[in-house]
Every structure is written in C-alpha cells, then in structure tokens.
Protein backbone atom coordinates (compact mmCIF):
# COMPACT_ATOMS: atom_id res chain seq x y z
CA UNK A 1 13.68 17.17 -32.31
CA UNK A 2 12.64 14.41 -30.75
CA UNK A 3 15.53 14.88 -28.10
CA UNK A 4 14.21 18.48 -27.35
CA UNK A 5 10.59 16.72 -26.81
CA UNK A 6 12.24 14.51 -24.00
CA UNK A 7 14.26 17.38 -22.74
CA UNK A 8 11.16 19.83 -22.33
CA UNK A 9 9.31 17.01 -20.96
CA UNK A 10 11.51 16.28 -18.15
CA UNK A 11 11.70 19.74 -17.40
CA UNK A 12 7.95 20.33 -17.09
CA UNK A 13 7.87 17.21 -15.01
CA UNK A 14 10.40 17.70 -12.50
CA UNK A 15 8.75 21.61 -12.32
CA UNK A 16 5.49 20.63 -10.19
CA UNK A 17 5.28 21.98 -7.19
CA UNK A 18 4.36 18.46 -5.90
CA UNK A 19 7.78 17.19 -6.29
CA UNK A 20 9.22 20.03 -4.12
CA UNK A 21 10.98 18.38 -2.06
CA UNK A 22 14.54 16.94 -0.88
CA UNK A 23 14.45 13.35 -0.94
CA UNK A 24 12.33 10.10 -2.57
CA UNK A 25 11.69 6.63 -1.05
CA UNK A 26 11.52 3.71 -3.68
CA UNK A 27 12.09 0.02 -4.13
CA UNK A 28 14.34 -1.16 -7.62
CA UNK A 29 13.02 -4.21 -7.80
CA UNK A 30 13.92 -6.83 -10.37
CA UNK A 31 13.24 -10.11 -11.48
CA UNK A 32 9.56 -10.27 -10.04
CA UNK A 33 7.34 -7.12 -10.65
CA UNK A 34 5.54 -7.18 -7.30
CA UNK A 35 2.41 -5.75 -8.76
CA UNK A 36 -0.79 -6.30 -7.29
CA UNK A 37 -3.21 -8.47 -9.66
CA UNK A 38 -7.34 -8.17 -8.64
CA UNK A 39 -8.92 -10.57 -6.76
CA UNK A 40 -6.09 -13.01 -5.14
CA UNK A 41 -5.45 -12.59 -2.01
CA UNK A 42 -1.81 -12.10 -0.55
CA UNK A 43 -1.01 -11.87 -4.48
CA UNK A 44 3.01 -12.00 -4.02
CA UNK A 45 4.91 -15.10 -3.86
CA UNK A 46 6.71 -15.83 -0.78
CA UNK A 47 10.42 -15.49 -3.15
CA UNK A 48 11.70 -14.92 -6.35
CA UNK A 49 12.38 -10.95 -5.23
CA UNK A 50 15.57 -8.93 -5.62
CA UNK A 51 14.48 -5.81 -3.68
CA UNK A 52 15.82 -2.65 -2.40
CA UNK A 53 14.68 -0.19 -0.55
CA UNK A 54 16.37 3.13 -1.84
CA UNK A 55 16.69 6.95 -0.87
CA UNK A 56 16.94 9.37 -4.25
CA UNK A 57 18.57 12.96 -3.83
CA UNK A 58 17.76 15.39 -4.98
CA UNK A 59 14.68 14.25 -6.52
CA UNK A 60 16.21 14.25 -10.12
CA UNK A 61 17.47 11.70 -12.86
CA UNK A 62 20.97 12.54 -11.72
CA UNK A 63 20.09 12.29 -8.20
CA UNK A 64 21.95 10.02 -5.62
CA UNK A 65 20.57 6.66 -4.85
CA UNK A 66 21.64 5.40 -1.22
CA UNK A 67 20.49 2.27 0.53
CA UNK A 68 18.13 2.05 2.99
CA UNK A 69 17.21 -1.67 3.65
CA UNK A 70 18.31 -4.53 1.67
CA UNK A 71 16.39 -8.31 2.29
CA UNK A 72 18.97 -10.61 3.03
CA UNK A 73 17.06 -13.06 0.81
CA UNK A 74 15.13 -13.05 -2.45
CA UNK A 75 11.93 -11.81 -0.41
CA UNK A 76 9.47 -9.15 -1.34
CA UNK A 77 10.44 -5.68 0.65
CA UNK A 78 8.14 -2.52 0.13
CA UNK A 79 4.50 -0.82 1.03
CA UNK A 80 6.54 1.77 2.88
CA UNK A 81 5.17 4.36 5.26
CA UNK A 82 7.39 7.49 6.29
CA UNK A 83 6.30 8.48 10.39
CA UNK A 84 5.59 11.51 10.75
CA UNK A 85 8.94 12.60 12.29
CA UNK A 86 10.49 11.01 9.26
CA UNK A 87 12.71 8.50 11.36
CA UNK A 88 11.47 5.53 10.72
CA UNK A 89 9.24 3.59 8.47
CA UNK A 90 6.81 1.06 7.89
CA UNK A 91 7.19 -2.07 5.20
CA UNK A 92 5.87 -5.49 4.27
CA UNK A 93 8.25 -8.23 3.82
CA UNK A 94 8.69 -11.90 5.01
CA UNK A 95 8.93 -12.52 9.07
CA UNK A 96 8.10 -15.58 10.68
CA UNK A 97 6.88 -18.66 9.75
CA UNK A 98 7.63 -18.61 6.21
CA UNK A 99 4.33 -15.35 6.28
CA UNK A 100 4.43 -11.85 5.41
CA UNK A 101 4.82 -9.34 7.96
CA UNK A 102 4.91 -5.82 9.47
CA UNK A 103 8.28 -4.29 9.96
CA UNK A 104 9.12 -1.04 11.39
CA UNK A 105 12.51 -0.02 10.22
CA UNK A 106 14.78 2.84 12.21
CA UNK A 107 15.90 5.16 9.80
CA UNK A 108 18.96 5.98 11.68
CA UNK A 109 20.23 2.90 13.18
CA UNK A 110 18.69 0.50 10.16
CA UNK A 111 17.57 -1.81 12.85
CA UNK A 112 14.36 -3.70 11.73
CA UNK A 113 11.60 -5.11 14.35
CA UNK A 114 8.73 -7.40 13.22
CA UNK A 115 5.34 -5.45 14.53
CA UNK A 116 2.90 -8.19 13.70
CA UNK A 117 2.41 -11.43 15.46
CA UNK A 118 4.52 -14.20 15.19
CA UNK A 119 2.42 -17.57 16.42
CA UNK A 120 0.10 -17.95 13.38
CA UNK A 121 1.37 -19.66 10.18
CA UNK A 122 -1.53 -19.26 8.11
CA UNK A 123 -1.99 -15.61 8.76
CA UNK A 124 -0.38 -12.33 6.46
CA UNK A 125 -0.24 -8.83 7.91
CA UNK A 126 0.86 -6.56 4.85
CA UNK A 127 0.66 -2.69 3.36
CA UNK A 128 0.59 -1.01 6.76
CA UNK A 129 0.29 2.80 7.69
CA UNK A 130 0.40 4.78 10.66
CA UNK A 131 -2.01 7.00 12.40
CA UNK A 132 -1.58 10.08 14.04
CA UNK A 133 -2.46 8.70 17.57
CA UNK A 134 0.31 6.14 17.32
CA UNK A 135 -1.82 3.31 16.06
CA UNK A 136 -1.44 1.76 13.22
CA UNK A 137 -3.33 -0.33 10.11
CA UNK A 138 -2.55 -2.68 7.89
CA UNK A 139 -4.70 -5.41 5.53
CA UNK A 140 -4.95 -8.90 6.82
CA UNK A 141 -5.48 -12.06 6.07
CA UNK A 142 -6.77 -12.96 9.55
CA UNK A 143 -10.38 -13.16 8.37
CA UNK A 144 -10.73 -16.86 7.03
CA UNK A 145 -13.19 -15.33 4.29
CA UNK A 146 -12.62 -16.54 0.62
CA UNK A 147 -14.49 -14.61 -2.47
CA UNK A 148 -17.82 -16.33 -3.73
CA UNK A 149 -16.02 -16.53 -7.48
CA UNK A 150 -13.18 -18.58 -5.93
CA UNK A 151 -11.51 -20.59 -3.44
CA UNK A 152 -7.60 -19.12 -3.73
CA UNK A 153 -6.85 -18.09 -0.20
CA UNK A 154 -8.75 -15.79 1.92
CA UNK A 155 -10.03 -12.10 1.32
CA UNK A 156 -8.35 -9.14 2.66
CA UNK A 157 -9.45 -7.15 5.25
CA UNK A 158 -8.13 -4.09 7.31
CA UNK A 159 -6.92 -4.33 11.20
CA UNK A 160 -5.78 -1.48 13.59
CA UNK A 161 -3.01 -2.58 16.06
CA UNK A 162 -1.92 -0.24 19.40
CA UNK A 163 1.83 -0.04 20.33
CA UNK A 164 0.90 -2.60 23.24
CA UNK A 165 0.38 -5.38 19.77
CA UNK A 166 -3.47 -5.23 20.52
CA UNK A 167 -5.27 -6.48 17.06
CA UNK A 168 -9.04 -5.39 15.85
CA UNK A 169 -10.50 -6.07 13.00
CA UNK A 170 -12.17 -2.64 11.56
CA UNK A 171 -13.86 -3.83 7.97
CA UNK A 172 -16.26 -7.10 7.97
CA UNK A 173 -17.13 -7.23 4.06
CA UNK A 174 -17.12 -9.94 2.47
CA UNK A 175 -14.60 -9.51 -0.41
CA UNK A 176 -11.37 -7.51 0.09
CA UNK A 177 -10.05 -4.06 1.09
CA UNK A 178 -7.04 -3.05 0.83
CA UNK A 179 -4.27 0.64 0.66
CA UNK A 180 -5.39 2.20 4.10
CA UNK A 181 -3.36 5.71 3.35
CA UNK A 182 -4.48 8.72 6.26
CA UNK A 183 -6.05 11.44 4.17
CA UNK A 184 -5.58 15.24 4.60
CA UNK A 185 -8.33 15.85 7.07
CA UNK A 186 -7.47 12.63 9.78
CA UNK A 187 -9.25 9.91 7.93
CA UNK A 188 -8.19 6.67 6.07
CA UNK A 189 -8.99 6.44 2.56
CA UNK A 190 -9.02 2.69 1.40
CA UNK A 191 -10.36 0.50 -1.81
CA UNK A 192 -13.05 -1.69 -1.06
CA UNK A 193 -14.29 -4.44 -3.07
CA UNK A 194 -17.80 -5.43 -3.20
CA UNK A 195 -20.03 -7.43 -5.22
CA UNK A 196 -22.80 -8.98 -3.70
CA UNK A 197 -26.01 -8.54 -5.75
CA UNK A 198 -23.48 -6.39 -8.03
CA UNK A 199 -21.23 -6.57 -11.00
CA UNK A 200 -18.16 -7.44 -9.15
CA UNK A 201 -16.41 -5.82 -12.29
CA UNK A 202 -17.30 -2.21 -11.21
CA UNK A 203 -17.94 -2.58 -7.56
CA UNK A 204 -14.61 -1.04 -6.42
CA UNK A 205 -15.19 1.63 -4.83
CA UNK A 206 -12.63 4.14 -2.85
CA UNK A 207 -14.13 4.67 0.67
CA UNK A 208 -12.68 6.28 4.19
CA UNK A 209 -13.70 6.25 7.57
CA UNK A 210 -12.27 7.42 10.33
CA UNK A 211 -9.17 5.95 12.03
CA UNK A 212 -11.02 3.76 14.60
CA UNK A 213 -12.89 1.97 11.67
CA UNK A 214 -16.71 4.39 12.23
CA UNK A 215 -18.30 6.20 9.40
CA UNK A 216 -17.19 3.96 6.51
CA UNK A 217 -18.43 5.60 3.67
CA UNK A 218 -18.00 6.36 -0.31
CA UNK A 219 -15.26 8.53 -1.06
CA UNK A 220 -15.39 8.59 -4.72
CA UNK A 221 -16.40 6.05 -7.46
CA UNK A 222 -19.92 4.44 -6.41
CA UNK A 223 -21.94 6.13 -9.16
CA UNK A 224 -19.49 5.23 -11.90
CA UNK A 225 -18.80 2.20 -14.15
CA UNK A 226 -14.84 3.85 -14.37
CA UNK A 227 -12.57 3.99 -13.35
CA UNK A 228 -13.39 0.39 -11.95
CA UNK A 229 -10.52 -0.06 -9.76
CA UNK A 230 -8.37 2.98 -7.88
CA UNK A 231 -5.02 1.43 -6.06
CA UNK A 232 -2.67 2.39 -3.75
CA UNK A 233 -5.09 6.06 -3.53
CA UNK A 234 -3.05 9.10 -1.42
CA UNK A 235 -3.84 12.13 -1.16
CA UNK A 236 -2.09 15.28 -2.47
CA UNK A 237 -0.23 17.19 0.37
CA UNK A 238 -2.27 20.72 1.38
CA UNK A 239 -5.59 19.99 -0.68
CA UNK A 240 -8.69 19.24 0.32
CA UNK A 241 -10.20 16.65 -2.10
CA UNK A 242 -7.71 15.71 -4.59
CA UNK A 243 -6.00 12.11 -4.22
CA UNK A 244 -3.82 10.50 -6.44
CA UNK A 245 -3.85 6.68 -7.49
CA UNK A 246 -3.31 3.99 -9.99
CA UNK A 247 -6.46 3.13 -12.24
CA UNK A 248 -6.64 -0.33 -13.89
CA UNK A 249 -9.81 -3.06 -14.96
CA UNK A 250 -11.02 -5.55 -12.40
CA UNK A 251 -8.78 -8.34 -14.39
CA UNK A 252 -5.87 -6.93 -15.34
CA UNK A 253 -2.39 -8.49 -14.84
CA UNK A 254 -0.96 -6.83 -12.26
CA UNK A 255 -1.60 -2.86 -11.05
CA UNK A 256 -0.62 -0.89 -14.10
CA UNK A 257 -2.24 1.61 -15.51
C-alpha cells in the first residue's frame, strides 16, 4: 500500500502542467548544504563545496543527468539564470581575489567569463539575473553597511551592471535585499529586509520595482506577521500574480521550509 501511495504520488507530481517541459537545471551538491541562513551576509564559506551544475532529461526520476559546469575546486557553484535564448547562463561562484563572483557560462562551448569586477578584495557580487534590455542584477556587498543587531560583514544590497561593466547601486536600505528574479510583467521581484522602528522578525517583505531600480514597492507580505520570510520568490510562467518561493522564520538554519 504504501508503495502504491508513492507511486500515485509521483504520478500526480510529475502531471502539472508546470513541469511541461524538456529539460531541468540543478546543482548536486554535497558535503556543504549551501543554504542561505537570515541575517549574515555573504552566508557561504569561501570552500568546503563539491558542486555540480547538472542538466536532467526528460524531467523525470529516470531522466538523464549530463554535466554542465564542474568547479575545479571545492568552491560554491549555483544561483543560475537561463538567458532568454537559452544559451548561456548566469552563476555565483569564486573569481578573483579569493571573493565571490558573477560568471556567465556559454552553454555551447562551456567557456566561463567572470562579469563582475576584479580589483576589490573585500567586495562579493552574487545571485545575479538578467534583464530583458541586456542588463543585468545581482546582490552586493559593495555597500559597507552592517545590520544594527550585528557587526558580521556588511548587508546586501542589489546593483544593475550594463554589458560595458558599468555598476549602480539600485536599493539604499539599510539591512539586506536579496533574489532579484524578472517577474511576468517586466519587473524584478526581490526580498527586502527591514527593521527600523519594526520587529525585524516579520519585516521581510517581497517587493519589485522596475528594472532600473524606480517604483520600489510591496509586492506581497507587508500586512502580515507570516509568512515572515519568502526566498528565492519566481514567478509562475503565463500568470499574472502567482509566484512561487521558499517560506522559512527570520532565524532558521539555513533556507528550508
């Protein structure tokens, strides 16, 4: 019986109409689980990684796994973004000095370029995405901010970079945001963090703006004490509103939930 409840399971599963289609980026990643925990910034360490980026088809348990990018040391390697035209991607993973970095991978070729600038050792560019207009964002470190309730490395904060390597900053909060993701209708949905003259527990709020960094506004969550905390929020392909994310508490270990 309880075979047949797995069985029927994985068959209503693999049935939505969101999974309709040919092919699946993902990262197996072992040893360290890479998970986001609340509140630190740059939260991965710099090694201790054995990641892979992978390509599953068809999208089924008995699907073929093939290789896409493999770090040639034990470094983080993930936060992908699939370009439009599907030849290329975005990813975080170490670059230089010793800092992580945005990488733009060719698809084809498997050659791998480091987008983000290479002079400043104190400095993390991470969790990029790009825009229609050939621009991209990403969250940075380059802010020199630190949260009131500690003094662990600097808060977050989101930058747009042109294909000429032109940085600007686009959010000046004081605590973090983070998961810039391009939403349905040409905006960027992203989490924002915010406590001042709040409880910082339930003062993360999804927001989106538009891709030069104007208009940033709620999105969902403001009125709410939960979810507390939305991550890694995208939306769903061909709907208007509907967005899809992981919900966890303000101090959890790590982004499950």
């Amino acid at each position: 019986l309880r075979r047949d409840v797995a069985a029927l399971e994985r068959e209503a599963l693999l049935a939505n109409p969101l999974l309709d289609f040919d092919a699946l980026l993902l990262v197996r990643r072992r040893k360290h689980d890479g998970m986001f925990v609340n509140g630190s910034a740059r939260w991965y360490p710099k090694s201790g990684f054995d990641d892979e980026i992978l390509l599953l088809s068809p999208v089924r348990p008995d699907g073929r796994l093939a290789s896409v990018y493999r770090p040639a040391g034990p470094v983080l390697a993930g936060e992908m973004d699939l370009h439009w035209d599907a030849d290329r991607l975005l990813l975080t993973t170490i670059g230089s000095k010793n800092c992580f970095h945005v990488f733009e991978l060719d698809l084809a070729t498997k050659a791998l370029r480091q987008l983000t600038p290479a002079e400043y050792p104190d400095i993390d560019y991470y969790d990029p995405c790009y825009l229609p207009n050939g621009n991209i964002l990403f969250t940075s470190t380059n802010n020199y901010q630190g949260t009131p309730c500690n003094r662990v490395g600097n808060t977050e904060t989101l930058s747009l970079m042109t294909p000429q390597g032109e940085i600007r900053r686009l959010c000046f909060d004081q605590e973090f945001n983070w998961f810039p993701r391009v939403m349905n209708d040409g905006r960027v949905a992203y989490a924002r963090w915010e406590y001042c003259d709040l409880p910082h527990t339930f003062s993360g709020v999804l927001f989106h703006m538009n891709p030069d960094g104007t208009g940033q506004r709620e999105l969902y969550g403001s009125g709410a004490y939960w979810p507390n905390r939305i991550f890694y929020a995208r939306p769903i392909p061909g709907h208007a509103s509907k967005f899809i994310g992981i919900v966890k508490g303000h101090h959890d270990e790590g982004s499950y939930g």
